[in-house]
C-alpha atoms as a PDB file:
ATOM      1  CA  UNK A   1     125.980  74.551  85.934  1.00  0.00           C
ATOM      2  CA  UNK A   2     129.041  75.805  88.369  1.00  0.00           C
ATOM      3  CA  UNK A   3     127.803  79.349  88.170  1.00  0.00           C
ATOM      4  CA  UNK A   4     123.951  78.143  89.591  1.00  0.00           C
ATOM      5  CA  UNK A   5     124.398  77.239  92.807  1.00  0.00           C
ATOM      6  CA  UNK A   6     126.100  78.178  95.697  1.00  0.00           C
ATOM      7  CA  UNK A   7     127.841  74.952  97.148  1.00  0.00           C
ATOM      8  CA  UNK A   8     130.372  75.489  99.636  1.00  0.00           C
ATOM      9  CA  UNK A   9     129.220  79.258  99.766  1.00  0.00           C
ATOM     10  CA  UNK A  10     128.704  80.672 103.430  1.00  0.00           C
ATOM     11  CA  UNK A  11     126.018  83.820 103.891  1.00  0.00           C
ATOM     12  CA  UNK A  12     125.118  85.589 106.359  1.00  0.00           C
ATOM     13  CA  UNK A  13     121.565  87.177 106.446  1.00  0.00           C
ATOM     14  CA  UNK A  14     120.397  89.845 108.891  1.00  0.00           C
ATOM     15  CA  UNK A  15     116.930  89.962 109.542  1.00  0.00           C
ATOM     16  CA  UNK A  16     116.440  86.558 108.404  1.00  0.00           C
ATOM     17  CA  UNK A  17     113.942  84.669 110.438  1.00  0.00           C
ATOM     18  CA  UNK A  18     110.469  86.118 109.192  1.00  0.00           C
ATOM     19  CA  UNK A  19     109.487  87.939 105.730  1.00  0.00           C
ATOM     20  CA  UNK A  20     112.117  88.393 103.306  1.00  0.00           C
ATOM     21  CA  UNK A  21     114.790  87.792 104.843  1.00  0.00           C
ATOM     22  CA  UNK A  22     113.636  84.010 105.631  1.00  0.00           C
ATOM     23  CA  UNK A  23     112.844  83.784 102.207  1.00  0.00           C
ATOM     24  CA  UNK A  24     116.571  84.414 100.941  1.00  0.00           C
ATOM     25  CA  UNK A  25     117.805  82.152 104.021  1.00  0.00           C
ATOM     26  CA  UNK A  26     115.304  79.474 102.736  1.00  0.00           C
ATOM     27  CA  UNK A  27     116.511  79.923  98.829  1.00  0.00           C
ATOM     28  CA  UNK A  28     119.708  80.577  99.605  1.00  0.00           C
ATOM     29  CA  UNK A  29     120.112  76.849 101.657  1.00  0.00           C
ATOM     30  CA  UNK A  30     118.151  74.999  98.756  1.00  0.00           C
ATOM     31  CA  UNK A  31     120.899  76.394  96.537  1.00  0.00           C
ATOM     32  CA  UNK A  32     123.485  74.883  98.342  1.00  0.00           C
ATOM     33  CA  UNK A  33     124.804  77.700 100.867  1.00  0.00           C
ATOM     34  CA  UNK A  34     125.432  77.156 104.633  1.00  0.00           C
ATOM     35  CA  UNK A  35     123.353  80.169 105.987  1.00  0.00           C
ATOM     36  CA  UNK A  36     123.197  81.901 109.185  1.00  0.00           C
ATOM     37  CA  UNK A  37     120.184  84.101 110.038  1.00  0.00           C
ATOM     38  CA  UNK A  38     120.604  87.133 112.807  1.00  0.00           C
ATOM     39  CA  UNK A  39     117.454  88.450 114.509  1.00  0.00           C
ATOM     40  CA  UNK A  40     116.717  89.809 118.144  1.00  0.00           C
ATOM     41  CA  UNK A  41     114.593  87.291 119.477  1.00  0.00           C
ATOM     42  CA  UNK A  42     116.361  84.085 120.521  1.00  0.00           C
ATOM     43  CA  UNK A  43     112.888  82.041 120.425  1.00  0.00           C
ATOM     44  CA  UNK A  44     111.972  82.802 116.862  1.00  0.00           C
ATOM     45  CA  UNK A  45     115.935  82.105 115.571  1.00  0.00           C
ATOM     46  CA  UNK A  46     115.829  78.234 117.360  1.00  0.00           C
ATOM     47  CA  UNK A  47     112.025  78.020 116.215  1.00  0.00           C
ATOM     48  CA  UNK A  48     112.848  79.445 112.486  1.00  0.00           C
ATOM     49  CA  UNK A  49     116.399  77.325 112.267  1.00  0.00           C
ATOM     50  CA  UNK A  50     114.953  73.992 113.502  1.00  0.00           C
ATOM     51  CA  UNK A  51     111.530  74.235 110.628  1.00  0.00           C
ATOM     52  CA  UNK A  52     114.617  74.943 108.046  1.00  0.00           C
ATOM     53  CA  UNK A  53     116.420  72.048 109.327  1.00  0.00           C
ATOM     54  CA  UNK A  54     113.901  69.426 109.600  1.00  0.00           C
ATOM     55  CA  UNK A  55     113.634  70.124 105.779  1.00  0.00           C
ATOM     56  CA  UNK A  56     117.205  69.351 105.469  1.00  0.00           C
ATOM     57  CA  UNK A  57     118.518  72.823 104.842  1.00  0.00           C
ATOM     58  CA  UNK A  58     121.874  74.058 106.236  1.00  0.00           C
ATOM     59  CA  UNK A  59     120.773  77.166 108.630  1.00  0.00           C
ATOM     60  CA  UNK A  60     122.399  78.437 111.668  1.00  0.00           C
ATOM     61  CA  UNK A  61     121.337  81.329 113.663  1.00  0.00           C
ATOM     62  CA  UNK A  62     122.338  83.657 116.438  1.00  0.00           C
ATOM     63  CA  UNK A  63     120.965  86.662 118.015  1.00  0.00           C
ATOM     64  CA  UNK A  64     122.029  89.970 117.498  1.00  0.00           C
ATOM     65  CA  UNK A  65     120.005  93.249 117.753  1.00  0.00           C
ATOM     66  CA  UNK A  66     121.132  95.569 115.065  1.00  0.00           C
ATOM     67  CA  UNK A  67     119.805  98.249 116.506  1.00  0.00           C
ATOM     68  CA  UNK A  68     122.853  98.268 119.260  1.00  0.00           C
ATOM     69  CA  UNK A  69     125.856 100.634 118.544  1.00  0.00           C
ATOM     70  CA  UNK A  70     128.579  98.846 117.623  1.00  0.00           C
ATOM     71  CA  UNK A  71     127.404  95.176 117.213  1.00  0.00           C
ATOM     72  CA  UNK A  72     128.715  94.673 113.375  1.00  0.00           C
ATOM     73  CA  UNK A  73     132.010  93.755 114.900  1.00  0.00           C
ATOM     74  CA  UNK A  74     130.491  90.980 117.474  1.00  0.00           C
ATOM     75  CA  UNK A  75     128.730  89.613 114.769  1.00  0.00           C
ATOM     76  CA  UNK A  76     131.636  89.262 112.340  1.00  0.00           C
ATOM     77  CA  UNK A  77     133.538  87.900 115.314  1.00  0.00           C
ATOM     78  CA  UNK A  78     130.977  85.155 115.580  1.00  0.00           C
ATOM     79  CA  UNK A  79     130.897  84.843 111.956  1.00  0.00           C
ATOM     80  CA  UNK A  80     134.871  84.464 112.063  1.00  0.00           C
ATOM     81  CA  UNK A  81     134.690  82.112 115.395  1.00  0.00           C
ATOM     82  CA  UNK A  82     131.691  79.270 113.302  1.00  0.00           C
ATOM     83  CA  UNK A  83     133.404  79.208 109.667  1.00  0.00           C
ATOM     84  CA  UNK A  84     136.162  81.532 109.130  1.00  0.00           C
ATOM     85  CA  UNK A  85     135.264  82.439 106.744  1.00  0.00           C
ATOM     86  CA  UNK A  86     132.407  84.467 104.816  1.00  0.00           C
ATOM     87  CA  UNK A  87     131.018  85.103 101.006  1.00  0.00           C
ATOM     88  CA  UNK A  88     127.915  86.438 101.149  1.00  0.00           C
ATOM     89  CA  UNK A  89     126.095  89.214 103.583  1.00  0.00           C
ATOM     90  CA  UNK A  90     122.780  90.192 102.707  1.00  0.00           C
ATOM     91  CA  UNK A  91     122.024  93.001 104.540  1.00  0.00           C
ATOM     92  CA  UNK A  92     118.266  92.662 105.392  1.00  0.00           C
ATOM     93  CA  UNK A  93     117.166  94.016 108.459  1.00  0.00           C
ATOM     94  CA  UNK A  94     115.572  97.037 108.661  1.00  0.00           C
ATOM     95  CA  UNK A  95     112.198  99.333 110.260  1.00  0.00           C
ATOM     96  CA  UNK A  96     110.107 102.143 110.503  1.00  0.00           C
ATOM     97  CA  UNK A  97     108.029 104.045 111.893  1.00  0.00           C
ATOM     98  CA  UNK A  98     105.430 106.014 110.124  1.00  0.00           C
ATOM     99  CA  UNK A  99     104.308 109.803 110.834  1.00  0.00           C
ATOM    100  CA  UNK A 100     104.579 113.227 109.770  1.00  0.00           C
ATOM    101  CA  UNK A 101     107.921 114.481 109.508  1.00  0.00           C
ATOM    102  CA  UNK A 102     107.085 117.299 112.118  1.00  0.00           C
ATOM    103  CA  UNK A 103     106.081 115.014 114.670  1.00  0.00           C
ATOM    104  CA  UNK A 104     109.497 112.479 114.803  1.00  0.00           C
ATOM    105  CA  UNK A 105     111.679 112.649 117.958  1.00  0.00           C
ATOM    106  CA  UNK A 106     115.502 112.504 117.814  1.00  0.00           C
ATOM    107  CA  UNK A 107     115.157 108.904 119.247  1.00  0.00           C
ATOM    108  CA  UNK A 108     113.231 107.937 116.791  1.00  0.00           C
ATOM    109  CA  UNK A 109     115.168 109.198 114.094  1.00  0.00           C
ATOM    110  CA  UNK A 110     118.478 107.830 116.073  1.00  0.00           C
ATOM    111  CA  UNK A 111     116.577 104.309 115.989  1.00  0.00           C
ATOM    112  CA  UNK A 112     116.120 103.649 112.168  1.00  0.00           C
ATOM    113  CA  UNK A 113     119.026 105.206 111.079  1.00  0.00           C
ATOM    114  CA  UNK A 114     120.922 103.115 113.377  1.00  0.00           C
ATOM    115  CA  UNK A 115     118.812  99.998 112.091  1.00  0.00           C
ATOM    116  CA  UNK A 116     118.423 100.766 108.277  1.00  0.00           C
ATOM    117  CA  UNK A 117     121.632 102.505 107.282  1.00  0.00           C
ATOM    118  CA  UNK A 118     124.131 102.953 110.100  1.00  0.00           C
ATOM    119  CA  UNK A 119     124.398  99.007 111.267  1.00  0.00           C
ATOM    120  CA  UNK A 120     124.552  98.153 107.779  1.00  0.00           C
ATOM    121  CA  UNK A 121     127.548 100.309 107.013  1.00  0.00           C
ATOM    122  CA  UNK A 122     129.047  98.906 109.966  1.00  0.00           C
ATOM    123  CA  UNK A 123     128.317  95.264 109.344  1.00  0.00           C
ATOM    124  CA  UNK A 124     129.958  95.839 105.608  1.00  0.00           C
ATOM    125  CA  UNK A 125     133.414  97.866 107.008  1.00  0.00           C
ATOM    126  CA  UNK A 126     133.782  95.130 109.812  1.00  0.00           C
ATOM    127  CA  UNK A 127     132.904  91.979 107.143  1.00  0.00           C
ATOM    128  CA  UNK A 128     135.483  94.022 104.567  1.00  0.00           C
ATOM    129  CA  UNK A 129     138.176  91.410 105.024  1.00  0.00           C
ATOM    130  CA  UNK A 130     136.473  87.782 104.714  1.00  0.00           C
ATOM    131  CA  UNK A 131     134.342  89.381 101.801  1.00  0.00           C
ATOM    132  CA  UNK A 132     138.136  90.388 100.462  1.00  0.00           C
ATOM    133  CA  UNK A 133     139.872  86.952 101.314  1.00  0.00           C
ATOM    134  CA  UNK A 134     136.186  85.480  99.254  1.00  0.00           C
ATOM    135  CA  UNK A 135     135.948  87.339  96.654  1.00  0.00           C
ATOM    136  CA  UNK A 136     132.446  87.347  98.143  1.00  0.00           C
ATOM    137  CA  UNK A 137     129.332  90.103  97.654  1.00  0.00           C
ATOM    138  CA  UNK A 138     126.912  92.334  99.242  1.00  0.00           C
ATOM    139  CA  UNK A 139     123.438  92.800  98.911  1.00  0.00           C
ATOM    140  CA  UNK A 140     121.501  95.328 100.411  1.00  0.00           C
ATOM    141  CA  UNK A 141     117.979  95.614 100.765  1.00  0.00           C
ATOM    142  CA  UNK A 142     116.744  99.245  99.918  1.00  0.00           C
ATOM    143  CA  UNK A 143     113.580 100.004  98.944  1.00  0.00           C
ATOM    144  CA  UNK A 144     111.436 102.166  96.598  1.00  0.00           C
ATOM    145  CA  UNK A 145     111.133 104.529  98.758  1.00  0.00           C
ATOM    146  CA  UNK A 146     114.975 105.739  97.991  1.00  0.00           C
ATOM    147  CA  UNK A 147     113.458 106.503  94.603  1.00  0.00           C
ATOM    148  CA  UNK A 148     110.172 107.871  95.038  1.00  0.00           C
ATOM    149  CA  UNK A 149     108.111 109.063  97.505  1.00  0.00           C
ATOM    150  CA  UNK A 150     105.356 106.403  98.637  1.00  0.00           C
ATOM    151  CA  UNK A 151     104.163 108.087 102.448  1.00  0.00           C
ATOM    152  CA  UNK A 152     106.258 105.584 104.237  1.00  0.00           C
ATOM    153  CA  UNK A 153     107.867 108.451 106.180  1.00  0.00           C
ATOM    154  CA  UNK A 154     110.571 111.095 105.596  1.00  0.00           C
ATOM    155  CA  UNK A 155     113.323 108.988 107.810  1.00  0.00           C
ATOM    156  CA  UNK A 156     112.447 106.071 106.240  1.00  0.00           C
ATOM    157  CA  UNK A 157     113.032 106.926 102.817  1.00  0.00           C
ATOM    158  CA  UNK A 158     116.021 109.007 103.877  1.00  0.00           C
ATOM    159  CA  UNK A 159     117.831 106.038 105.671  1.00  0.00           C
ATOM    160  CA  UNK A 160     116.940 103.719 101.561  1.00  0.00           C
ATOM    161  CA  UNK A 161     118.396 106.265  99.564  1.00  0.00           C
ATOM    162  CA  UNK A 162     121.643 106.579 101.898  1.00  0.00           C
ATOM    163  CA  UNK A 163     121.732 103.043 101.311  1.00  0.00           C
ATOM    164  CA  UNK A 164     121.229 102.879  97.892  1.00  0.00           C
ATOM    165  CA  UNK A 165     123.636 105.238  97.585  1.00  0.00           C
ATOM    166  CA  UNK A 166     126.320 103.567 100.069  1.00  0.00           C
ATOM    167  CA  UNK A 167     125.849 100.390  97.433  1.00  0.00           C
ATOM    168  CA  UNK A 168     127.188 102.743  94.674  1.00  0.00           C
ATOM    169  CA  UNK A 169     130.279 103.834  96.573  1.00  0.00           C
ATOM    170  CA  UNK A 170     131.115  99.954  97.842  1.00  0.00           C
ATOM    171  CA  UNK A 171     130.481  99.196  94.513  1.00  0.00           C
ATOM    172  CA  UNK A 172     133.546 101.109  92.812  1.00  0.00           C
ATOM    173  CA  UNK A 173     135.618 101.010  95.802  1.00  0.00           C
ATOM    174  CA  UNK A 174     135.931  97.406  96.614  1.00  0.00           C
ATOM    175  CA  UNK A 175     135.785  96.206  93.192  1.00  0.00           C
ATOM    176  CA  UNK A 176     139.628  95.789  92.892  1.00  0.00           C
ATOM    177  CA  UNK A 177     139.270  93.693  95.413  1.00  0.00           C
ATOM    178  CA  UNK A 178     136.876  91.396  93.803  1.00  0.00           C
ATOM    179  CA  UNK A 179     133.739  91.998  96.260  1.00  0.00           C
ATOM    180  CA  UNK A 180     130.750  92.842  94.161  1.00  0.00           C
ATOM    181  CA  UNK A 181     127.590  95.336  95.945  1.00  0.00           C
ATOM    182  CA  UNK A 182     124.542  95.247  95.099  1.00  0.00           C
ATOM    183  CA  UNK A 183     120.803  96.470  96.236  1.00  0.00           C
ATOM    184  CA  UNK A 184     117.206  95.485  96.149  1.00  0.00           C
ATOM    185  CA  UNK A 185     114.159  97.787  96.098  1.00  0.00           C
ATOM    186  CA  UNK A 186     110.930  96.453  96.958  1.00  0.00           C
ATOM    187  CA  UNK A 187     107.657  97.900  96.232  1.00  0.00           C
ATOM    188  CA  UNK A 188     105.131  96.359  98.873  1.00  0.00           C
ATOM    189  CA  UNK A 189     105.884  92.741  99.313  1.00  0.00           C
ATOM    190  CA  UNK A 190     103.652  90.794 101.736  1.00  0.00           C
ATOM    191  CA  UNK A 191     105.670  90.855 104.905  1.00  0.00           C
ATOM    192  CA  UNK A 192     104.474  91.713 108.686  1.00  0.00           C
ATOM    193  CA  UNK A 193     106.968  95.132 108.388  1.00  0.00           C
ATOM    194  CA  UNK A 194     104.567  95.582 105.328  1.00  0.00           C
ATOM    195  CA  UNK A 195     100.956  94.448 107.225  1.00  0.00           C
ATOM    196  CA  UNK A 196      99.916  97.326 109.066  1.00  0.00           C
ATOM    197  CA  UNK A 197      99.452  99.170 105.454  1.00  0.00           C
ATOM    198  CA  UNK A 198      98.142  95.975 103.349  1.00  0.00           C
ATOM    199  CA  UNK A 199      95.453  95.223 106.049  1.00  0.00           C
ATOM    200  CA  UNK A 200      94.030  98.840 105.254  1.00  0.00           C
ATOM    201  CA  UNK A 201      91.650  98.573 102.142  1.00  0.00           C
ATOM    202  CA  UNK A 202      92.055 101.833 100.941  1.00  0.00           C
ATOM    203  CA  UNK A 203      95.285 101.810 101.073  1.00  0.00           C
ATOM    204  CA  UNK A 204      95.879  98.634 100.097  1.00  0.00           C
ATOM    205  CA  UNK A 205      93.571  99.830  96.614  1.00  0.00           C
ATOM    206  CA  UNK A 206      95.826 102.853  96.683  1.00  0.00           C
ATOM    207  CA  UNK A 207      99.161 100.735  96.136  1.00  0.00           C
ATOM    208  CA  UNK A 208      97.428  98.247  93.204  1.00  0.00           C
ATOM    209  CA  UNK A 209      96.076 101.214  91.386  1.00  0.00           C
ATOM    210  CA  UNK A 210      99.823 102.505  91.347  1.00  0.00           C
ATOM    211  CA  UNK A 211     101.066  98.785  90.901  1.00  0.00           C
ATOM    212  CA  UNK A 212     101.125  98.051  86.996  1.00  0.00           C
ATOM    213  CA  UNK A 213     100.858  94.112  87.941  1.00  0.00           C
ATOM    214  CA  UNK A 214      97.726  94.993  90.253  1.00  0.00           C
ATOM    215  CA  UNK A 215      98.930  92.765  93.192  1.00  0.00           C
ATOM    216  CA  UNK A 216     101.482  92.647  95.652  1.00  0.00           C
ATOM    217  CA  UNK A 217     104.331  91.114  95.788  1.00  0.00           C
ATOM    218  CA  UNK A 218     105.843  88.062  97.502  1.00  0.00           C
ATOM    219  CA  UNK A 219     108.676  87.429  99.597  1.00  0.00           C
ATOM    220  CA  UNK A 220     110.182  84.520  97.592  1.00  0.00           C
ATOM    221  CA  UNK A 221     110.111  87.141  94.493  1.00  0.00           C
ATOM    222  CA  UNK A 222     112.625  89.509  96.283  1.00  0.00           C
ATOM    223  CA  UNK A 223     114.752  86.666  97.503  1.00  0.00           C
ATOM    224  CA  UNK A 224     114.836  85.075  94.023  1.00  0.00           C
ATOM    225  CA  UNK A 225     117.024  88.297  93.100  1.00  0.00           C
ATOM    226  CA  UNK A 226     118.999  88.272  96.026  1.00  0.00           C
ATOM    227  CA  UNK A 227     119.657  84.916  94.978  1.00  0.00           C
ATOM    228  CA  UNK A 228     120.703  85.781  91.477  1.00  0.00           C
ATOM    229  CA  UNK A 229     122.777  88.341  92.314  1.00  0.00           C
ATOM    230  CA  UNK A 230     124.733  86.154  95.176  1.00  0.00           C
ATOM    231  CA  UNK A 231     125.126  83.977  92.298  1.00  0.00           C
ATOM    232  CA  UNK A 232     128.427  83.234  90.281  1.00  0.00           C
ATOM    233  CA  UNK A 233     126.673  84.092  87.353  1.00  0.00           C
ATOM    234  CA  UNK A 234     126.065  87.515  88.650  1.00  0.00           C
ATOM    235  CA  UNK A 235     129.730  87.803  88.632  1.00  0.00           C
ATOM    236  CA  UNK A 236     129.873  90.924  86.255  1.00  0.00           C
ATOM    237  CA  UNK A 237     126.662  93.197  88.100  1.00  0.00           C
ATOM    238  CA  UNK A 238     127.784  95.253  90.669  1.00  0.00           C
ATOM    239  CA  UNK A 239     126.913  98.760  91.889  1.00  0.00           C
ATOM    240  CA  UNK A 240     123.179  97.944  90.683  1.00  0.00           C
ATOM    241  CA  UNK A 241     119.556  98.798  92.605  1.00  0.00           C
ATOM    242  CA  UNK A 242     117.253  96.049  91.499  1.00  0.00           C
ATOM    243  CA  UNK A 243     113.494  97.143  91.561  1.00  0.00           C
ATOM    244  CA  UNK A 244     111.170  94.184  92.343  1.00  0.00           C
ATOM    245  CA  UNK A 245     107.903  96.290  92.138  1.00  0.00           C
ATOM    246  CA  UNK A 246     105.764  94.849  89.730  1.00  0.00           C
ATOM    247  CA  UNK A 247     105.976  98.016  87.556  1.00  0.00           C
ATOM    248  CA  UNK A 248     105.679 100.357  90.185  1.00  0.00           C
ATOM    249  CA  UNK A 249     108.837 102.807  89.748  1.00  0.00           C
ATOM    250  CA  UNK A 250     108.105 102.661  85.815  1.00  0.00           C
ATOM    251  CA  UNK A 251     104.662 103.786  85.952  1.00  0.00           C
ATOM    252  CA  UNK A 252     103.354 106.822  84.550  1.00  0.00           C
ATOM    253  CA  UNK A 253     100.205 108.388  84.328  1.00  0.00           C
END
């Protein structure tokens, strides 16, 4: 059972106190990893850390807003000062903000490309060497919308598929080097990024209608593949986009 756990495995998770992101910290930790979780708010981190803890779970946390130019390299400085070392980085964090495409403004668009695509290509380039000196892994969090169009706005889905795409390239590149990238696309998952939509009833009817397993889905379900793919087992998938969508990409009239 080497290849089902992740003893002695470090990861570090951005985004990783609420929604998703907690639920890969959580699964992560109850496989055997030491985690640390990055968010903005200091509060939430010591609040979010100490619940984990109590269950006897090996989380860290420190905050780091990834919305700030340049802060990949101050986090893998902190990642280098606490272990030294590093084999997984789930690259979770993200936003949006919905509207027509006509009505965005250049900070706007500055903000969630910094957030969803720029920070993240960033955070892999200046995490490069541990993941090297590992043999560790990536995995990104993308999203249906870098597939498909679901009215989550034009930025949005732009900022997925760059990512999506930036998984590819990673993918190929580093894998003489033993680091394997990967990606996850959700469909709507029951998170508070998610709420403002699934507390709508018509739209919330809209996404079941176009969901083949009529419900949403949860945030353990995403970080169960995160898991996987983090996984020794994994050890031959790289350069893959994982839908967890409950049917949604594959559905036709």
């Amino acid at each position: 059972m080497e290849k089902w756990h992740l003893k002695g495995k470090k990861a570090l998770i951005t985004g990783g106190t609420k929604g998703i992101g907690e639920a890969c910290a959580l699964l992560m930790a109850e496989a055997g990893a030491e985690v640390m979780v990055l968010a903005r708010d200091e509060e939430v981190i010591k609040r979010s850390v100490f619940e984990a803890n109590q269950k006897g779970l090996s989380i860290m946390g420190a905050a780091f807003d990834m919305a700030e130019p340049k802060v990949a390299s101050r986090i893998i400085a902190h990642v280098q000062e606490t272990w030294g070392t590093l084999d997984i980085l789930v690259n979770n964090a993200g936003m949006n903000i919905r509207k027509p495409t006509v009505d965005y403004s250049a900070d706007e668009y500055d903000r969630i490309m910094q957030v969803n695509l720029r920070s993240v290509f960033e955070l892999c380039q200046a995490a490069y060497p541990l993941l090297r000196a590992s043999g560790g892994c990536i995995v990104n969090m993308s999203s249906v919308s870098a597939l498909t169009h679901i009215s989550s706005g034009s930025i949005y889905g732009m900022s997925k598929a760059a990512l999506t795409q930036l998984t590819r390239n990673l993918a190929v590149e580093w894998a003489k080097d033993g680091i394997r990238v990967n990606a996850i696309a959700p469909w709507y998952i029951s998170t508070p990024l998610a709420a403002p939509v699934l507390e709508d009833p018509e739209k919330l009817k809209n996404i079941l209608a176009r969901t083949p397993m009529q419900r949403v889905g949860t945030p353990e379900e995403v970080a169960a593949a995160a898991l996987f793919l983090s996984l020794p087992a994994a050890s031959y998938i790289t350069g893959q986009c994982i839908g967890v969508d409950g049917g949604f990409i594959v559905n036709g009239y």
